[in-house]
N, C-alpha and C. Protein backbone atom coordinates (compact mmCIF):
# COMPACT_ATOMS: atom_id res chain seq x y z
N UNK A 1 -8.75 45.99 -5.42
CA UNK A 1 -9.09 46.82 -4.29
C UNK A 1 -10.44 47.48 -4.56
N UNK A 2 -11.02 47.73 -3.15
CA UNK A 2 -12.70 48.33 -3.57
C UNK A 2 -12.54 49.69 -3.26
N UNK A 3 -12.75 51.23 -3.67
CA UNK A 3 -13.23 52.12 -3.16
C UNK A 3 -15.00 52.73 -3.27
N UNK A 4 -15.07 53.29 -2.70
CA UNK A 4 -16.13 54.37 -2.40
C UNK A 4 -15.66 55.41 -3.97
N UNK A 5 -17.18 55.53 -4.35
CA UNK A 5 -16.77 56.34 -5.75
C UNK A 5 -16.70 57.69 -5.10
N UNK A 6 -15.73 58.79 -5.45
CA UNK A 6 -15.24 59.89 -5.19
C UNK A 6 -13.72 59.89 -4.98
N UNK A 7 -13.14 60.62 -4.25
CA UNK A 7 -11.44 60.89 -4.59
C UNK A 7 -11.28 60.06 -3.39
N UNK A 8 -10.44 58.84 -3.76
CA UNK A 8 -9.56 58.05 -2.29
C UNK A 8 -8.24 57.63 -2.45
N UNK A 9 -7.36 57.46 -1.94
CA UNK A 9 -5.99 57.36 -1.28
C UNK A 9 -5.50 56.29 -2.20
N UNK A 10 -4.75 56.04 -3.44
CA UNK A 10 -3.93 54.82 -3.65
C UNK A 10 -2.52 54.83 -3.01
N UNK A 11 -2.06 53.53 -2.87
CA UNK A 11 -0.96 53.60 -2.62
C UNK A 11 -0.02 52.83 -3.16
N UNK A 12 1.18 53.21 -3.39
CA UNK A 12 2.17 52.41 -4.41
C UNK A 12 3.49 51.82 -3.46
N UNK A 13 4.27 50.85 -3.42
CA UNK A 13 5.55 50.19 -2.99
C UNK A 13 6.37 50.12 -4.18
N UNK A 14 7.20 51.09 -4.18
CA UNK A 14 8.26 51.15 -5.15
C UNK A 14 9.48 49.63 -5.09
N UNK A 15 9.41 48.91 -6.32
CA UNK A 15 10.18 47.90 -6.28
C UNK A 15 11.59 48.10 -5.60
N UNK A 16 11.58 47.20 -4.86
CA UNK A 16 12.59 46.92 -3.89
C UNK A 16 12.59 47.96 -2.34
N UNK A 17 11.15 48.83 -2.31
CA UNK A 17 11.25 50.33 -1.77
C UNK A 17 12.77 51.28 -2.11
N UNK A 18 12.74 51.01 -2.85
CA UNK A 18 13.71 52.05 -3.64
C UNK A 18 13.36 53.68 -3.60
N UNK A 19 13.51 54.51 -3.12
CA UNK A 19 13.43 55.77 -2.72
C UNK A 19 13.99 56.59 -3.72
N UNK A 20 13.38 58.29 -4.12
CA UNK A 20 13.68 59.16 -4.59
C UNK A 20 13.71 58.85 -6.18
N UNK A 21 12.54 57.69 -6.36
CA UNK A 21 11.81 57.55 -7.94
C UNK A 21 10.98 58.29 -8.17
N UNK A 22 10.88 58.50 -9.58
CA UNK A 22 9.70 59.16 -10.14
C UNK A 22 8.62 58.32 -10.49
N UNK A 23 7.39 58.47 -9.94
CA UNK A 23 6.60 57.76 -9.93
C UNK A 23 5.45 58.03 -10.87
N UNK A 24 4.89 57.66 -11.46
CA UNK A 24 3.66 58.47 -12.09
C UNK A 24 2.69 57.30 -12.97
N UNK A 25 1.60 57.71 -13.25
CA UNK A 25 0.73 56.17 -13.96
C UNK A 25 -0.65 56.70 -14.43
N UNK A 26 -1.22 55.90 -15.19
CA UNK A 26 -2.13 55.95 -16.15
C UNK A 26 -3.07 55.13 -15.15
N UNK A 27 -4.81 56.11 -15.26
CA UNK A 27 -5.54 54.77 -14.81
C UNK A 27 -6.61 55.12 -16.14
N UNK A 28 -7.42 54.17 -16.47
CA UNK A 28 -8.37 54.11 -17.33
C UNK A 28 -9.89 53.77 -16.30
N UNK A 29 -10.59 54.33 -17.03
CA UNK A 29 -12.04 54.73 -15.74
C UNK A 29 -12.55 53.47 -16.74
N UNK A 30 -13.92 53.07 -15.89
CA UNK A 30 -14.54 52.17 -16.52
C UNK A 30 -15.00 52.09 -18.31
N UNK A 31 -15.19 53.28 -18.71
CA UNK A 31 -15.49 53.25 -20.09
C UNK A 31 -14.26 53.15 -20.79
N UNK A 32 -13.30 52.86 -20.30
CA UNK A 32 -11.89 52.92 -20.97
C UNK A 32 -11.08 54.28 -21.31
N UNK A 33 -11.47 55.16 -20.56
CA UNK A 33 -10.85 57.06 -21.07
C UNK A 33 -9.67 56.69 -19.98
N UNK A 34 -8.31 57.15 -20.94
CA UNK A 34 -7.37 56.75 -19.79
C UNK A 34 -6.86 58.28 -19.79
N UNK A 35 -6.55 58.16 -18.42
CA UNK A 35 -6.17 59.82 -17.54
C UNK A 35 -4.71 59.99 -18.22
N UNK A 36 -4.94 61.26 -17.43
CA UNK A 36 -3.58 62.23 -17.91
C UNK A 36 -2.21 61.52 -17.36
N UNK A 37 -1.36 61.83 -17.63
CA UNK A 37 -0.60 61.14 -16.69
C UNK A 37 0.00 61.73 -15.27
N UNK A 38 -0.36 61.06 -14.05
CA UNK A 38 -0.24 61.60 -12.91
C UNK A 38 0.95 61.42 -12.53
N UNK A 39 1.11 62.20 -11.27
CA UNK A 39 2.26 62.25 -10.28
C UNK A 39 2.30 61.57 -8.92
N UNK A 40 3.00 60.37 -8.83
CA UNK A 40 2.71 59.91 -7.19
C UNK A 40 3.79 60.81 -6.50
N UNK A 41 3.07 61.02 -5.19
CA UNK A 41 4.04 61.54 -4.14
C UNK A 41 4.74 60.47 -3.30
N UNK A 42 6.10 60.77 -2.63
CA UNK A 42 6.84 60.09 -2.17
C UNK A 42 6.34 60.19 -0.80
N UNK A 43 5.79 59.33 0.01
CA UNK A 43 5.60 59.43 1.73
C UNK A 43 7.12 59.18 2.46
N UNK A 44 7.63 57.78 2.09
CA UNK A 44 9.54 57.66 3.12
C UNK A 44 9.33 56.50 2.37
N UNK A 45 10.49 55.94 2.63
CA UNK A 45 11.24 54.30 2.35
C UNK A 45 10.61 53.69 1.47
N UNK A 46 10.26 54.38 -0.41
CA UNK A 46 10.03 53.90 -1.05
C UNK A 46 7.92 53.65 -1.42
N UNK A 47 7.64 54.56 -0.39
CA UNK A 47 6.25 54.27 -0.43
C UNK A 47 5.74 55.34 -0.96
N UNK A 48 4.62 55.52 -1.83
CA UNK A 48 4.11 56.76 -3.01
C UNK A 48 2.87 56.77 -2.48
N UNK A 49 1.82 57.73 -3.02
CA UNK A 49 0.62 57.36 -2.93
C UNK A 49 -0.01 59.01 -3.73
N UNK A 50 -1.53 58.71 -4.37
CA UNK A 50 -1.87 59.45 -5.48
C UNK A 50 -3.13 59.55 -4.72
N UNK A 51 -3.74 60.65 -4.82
CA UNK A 51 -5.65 61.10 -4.73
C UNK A 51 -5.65 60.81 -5.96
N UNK A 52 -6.72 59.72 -5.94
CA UNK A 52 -7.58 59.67 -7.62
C UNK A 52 -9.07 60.05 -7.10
N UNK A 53 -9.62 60.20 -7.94
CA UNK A 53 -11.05 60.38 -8.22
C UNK A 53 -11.47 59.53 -9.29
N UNK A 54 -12.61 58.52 -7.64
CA UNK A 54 -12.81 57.66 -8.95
C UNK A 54 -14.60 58.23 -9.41
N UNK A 55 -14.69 58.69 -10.34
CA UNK A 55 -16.11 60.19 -10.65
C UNK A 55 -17.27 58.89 -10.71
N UNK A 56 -17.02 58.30 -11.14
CA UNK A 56 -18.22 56.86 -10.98
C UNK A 56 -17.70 55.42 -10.92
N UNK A 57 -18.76 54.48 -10.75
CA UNK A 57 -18.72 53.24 -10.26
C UNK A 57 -18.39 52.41 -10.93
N UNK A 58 -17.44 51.53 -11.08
CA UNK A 58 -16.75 50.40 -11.88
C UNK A 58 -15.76 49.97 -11.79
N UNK A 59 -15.12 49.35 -12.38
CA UNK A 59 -13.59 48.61 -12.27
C UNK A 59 -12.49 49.85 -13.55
N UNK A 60 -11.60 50.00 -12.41
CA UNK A 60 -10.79 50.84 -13.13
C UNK A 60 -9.22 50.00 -13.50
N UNK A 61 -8.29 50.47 -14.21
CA UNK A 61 -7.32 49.83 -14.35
C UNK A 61 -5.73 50.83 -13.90
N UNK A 62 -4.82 50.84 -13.59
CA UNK A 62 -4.17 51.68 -13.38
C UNK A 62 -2.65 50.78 -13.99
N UNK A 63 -1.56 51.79 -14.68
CA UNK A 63 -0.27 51.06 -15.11
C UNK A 63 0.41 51.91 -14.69
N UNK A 64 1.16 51.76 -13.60
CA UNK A 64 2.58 52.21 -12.64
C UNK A 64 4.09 52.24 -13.09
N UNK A 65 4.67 53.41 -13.18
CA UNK A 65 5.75 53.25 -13.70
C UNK A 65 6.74 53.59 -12.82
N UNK A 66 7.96 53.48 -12.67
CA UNK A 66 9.10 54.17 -11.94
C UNK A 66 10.40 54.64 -12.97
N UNK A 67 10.54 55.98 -12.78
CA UNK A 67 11.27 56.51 -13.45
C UNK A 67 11.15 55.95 -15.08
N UNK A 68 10.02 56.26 -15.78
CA UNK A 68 9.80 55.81 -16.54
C UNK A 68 9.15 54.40 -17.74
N UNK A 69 9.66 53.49 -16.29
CA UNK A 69 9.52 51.92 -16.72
C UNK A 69 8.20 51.18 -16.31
N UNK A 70 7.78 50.88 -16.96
CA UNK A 70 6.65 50.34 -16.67
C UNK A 70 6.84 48.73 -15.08
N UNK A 71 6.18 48.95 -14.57
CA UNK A 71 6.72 48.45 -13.01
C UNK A 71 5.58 47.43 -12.17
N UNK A 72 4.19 48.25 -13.08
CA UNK A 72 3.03 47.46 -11.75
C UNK A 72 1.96 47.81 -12.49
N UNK A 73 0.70 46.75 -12.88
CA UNK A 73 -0.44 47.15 -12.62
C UNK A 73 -1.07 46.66 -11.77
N UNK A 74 -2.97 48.27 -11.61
CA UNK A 74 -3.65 47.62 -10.41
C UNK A 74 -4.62 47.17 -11.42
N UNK A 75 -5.73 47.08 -10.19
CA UNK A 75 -6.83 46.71 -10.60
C UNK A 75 -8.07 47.44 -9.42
N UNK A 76 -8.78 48.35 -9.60
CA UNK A 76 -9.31 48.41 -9.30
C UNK A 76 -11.23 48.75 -8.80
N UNK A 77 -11.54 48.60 -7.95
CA UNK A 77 -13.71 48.48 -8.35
C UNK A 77 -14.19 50.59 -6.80
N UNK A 78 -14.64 50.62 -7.56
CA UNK A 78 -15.13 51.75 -7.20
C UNK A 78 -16.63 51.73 -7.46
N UNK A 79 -17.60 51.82 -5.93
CA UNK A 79 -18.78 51.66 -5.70
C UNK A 79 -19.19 52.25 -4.83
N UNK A 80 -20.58 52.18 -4.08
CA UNK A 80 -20.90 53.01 -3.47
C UNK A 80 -20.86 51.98 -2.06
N UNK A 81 -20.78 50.70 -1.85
CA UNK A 81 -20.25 50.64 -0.65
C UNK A 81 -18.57 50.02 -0.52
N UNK A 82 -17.76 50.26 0.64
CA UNK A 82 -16.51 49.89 0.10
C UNK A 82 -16.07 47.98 0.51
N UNK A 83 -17.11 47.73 1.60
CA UNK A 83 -16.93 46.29 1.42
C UNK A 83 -18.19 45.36 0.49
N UNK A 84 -17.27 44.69 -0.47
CA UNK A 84 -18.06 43.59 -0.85
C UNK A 84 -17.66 42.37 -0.56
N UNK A 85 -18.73 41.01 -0.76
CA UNK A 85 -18.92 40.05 -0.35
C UNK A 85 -17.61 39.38 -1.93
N UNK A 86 -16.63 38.02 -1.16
CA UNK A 86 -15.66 38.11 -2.21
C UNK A 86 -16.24 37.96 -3.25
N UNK A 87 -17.42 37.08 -3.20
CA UNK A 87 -18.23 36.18 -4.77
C UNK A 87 -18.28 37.64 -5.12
N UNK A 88 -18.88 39.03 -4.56
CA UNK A 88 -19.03 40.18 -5.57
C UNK A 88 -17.56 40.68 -6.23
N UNK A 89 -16.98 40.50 -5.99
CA UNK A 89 -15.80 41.06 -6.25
C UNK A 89 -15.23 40.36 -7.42
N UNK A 90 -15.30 38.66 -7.25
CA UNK A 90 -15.17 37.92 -8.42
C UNK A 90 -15.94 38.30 -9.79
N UNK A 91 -17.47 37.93 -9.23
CA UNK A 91 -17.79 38.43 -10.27
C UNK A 91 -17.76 40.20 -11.15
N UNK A 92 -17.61 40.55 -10.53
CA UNK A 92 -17.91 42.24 -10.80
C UNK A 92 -16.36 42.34 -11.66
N UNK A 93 -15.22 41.85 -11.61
CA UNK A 93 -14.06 41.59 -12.11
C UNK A 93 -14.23 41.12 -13.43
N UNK A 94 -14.85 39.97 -12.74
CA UNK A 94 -14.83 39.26 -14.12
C UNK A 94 -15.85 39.82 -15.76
N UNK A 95 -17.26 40.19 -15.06
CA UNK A 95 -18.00 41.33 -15.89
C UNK A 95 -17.31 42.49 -16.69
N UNK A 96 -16.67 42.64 -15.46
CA UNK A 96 -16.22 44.29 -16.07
C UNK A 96 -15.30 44.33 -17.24
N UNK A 97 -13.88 43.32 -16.99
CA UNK A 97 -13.08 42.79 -17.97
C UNK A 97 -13.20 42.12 -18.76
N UNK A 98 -14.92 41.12 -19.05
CA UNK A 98 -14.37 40.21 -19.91
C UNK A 98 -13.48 39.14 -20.07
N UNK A 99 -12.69 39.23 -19.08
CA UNK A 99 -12.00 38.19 -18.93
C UNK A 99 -11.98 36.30 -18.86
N UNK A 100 -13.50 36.10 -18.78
CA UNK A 100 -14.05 35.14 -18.89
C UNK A 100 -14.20 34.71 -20.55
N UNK A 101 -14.04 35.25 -21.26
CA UNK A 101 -14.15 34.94 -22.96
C UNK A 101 -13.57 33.50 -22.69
N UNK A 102 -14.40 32.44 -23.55
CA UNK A 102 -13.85 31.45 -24.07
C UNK A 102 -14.36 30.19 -22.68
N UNK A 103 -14.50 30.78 -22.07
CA UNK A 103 -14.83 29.52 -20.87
C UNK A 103 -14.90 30.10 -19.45
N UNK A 104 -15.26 28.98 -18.84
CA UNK A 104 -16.00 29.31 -17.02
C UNK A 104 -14.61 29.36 -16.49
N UNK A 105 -14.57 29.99 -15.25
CA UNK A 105 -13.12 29.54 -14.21
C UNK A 105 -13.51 28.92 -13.32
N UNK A 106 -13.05 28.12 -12.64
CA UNK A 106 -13.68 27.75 -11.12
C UNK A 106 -13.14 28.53 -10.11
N UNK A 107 -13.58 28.81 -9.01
CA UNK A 107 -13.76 30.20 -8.20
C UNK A 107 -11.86 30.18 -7.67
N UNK A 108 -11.25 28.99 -7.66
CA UNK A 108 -10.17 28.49 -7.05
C UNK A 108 -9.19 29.00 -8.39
N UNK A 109 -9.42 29.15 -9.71
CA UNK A 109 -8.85 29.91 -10.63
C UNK A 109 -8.72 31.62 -11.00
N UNK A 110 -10.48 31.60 -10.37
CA UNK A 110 -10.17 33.15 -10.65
C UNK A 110 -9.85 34.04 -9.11
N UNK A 111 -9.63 33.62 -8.06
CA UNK A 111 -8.93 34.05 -6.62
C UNK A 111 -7.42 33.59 -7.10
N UNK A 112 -6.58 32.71 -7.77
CA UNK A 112 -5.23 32.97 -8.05
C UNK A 112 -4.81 33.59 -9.48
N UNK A 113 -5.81 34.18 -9.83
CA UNK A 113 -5.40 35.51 -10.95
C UNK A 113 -5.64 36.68 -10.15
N UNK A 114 -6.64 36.82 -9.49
CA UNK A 114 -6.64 38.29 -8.62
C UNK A 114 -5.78 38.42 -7.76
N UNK A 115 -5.18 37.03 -6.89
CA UNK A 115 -3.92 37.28 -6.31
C UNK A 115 -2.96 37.76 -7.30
N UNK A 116 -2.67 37.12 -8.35
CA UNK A 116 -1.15 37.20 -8.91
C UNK A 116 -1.68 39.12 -9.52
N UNK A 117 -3.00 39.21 -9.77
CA UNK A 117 -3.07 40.79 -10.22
C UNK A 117 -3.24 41.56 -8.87
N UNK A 118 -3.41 41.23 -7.83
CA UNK A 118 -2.69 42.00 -6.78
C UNK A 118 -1.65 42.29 -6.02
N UNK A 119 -0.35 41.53 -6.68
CA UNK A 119 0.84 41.65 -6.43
C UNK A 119 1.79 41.82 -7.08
N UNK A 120 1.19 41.63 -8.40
CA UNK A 120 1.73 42.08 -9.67
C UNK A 120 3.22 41.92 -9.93
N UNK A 121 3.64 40.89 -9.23
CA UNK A 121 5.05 40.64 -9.74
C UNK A 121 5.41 40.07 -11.24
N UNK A 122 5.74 41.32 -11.78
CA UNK A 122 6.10 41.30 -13.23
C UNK A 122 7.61 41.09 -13.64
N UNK A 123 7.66 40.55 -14.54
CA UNK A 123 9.31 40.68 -15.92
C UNK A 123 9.03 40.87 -17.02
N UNK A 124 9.61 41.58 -17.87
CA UNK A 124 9.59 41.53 -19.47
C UNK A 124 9.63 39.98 -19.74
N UNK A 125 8.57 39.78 -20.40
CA UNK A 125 8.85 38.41 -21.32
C UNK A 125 10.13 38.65 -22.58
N UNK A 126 10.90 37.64 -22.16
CA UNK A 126 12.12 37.27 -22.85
C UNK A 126 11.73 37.68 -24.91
N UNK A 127 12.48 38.34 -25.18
CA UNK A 127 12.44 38.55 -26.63
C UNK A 127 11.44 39.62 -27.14
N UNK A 128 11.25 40.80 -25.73
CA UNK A 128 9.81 41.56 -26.80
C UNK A 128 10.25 43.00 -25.84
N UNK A 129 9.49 43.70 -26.00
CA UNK A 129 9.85 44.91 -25.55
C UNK A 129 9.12 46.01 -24.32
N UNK A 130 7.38 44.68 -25.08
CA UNK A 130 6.38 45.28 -24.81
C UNK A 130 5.35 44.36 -23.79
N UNK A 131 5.87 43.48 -23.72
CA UNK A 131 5.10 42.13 -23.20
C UNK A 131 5.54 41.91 -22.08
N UNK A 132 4.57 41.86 -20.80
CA UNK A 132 5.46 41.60 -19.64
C UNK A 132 4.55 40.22 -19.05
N UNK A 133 4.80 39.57 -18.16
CA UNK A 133 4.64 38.52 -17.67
C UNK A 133 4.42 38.47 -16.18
N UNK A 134 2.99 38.05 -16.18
CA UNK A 134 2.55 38.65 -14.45
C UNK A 134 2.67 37.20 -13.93
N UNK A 135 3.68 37.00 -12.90
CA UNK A 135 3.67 35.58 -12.57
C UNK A 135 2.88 35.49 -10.96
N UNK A 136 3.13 33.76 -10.65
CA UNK A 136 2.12 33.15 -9.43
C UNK A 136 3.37 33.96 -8.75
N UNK A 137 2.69 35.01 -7.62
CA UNK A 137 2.96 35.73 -6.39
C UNK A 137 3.79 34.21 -5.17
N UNK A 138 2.82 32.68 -5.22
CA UNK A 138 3.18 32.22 -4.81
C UNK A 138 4.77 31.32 -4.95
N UNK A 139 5.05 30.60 -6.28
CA UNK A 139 6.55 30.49 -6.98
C UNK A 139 6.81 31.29 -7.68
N UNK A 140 6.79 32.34 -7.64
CA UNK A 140 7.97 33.65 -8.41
C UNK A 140 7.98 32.75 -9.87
N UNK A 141 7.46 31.69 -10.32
CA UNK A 141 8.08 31.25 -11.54
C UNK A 141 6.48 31.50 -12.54
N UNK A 142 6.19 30.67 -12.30
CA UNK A 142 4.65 30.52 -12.96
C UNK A 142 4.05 31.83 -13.90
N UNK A 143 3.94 31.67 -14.96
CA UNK A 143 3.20 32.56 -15.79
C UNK A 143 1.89 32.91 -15.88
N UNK A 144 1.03 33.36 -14.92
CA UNK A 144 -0.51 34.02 -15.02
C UNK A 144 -1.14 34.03 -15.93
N UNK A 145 -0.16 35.78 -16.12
CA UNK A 145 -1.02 36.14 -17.81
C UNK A 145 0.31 37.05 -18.13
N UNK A 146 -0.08 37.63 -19.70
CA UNK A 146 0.77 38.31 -19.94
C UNK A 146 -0.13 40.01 -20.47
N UNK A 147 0.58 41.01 -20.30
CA UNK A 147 0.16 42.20 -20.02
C UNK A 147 0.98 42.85 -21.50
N UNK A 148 0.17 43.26 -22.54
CA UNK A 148 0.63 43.97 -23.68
C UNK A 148 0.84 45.15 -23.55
N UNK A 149 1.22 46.33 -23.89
CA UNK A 149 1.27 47.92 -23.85
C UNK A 149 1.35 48.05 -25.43
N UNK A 150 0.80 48.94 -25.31
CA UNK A 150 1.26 50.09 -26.59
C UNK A 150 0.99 51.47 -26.52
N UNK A 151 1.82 52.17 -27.80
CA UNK A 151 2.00 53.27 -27.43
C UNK A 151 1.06 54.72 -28.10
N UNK A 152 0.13 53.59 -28.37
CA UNK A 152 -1.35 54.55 -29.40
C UNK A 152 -2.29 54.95 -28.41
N UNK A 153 -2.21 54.73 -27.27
CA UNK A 153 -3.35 55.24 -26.29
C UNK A 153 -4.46 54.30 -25.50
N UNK A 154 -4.04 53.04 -26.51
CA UNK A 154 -5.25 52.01 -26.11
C UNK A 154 -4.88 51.50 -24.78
N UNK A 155 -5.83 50.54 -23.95
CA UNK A 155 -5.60 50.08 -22.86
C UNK A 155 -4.80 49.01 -23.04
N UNK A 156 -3.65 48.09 -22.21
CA UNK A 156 -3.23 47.37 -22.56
C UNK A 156 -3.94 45.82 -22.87
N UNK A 157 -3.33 45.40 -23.04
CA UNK A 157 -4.19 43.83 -23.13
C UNK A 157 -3.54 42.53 -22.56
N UNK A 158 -4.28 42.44 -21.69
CA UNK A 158 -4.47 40.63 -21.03
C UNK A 158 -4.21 39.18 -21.59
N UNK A 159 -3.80 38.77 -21.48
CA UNK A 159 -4.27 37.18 -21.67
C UNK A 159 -3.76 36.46 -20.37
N UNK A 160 -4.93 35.81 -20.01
CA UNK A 160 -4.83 35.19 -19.10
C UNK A 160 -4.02 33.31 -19.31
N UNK A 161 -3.15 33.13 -18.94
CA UNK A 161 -2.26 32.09 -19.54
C UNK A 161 -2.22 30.82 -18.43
N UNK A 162 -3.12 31.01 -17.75
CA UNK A 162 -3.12 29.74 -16.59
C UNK A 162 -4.51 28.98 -17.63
């Protein structure tokens, strides 16, 4: 998602819209300083939403929890205009994260990782605690990437597995 740098509107869909969760999440600003931990407010039928401030321009990261559990990440670019052209968006993604290490994508690879990271349908990968598994939005089956956590402060970590 693109904002306008200054304070704008996120919004969260509580899995399954499940109502009267505690919502709250970590975003990390472009230099990697990850925030305090916030409070989403409940709007009705499972829908949250947070004022962030995004204080300058870059790709931020945000990890969503419900009632504790880790549930959703975003992804998001904060600039000074709020539409970009998609090629900017690809690339400015791809810059910002690094995510390109090791080789090129073709544009048809990196539009079905930003899908599957904009819908973020996650599971714990089988046997770990900490490892979750962001699959294709399109077959619910397919493995993306997988999303590390830990509990030292650092940002989590990626691997992109397509």
């Amino acid at each position: 998602m693109s904002y306008i740098v200054g304070v704008n509107r996120l919004y969260y869909k509580s899995i399954g819209f499940v109502e009267d969760k505690t919502v709250t999440a970590y975003i990390w600003s472009p230099s990697l300083v990850k925030s305090n931990l916030k409070t989403l407010t409940e709007i009705e039928l499972g829908l949250y939403y947070l004022d962030y401030d995004f204080a300058v321009a870059g790709a931020y990261a945000g990890l969503f929890y419900e009632d504790g559990v880790l549930s959703a990440m975003g992804v998001f670019r904060a600039g000074s205009a709020v539409e970009l052209a998609a090629a900017d968006v690809v690339t400015a993604l791809l810059a910002a994260t690094g995510i390109t290490e090791g080789g090129a994508w073709t544009l048809a690879k990196a539009l079905k990782i930003m899908n599957a990271f904009s819908v973020m349908k996650m599971q714990l990968k089988s046997g770990t605690t900490a490892t979750y598994e962001i699959l294709d939005p399109d077959d619910g089956t397919t493995v993306i990437a997988e999303l590390t956590t830990n509990d030292n402060g650092d940002p989590p970590t990626i691997v992109i597995k397509i």
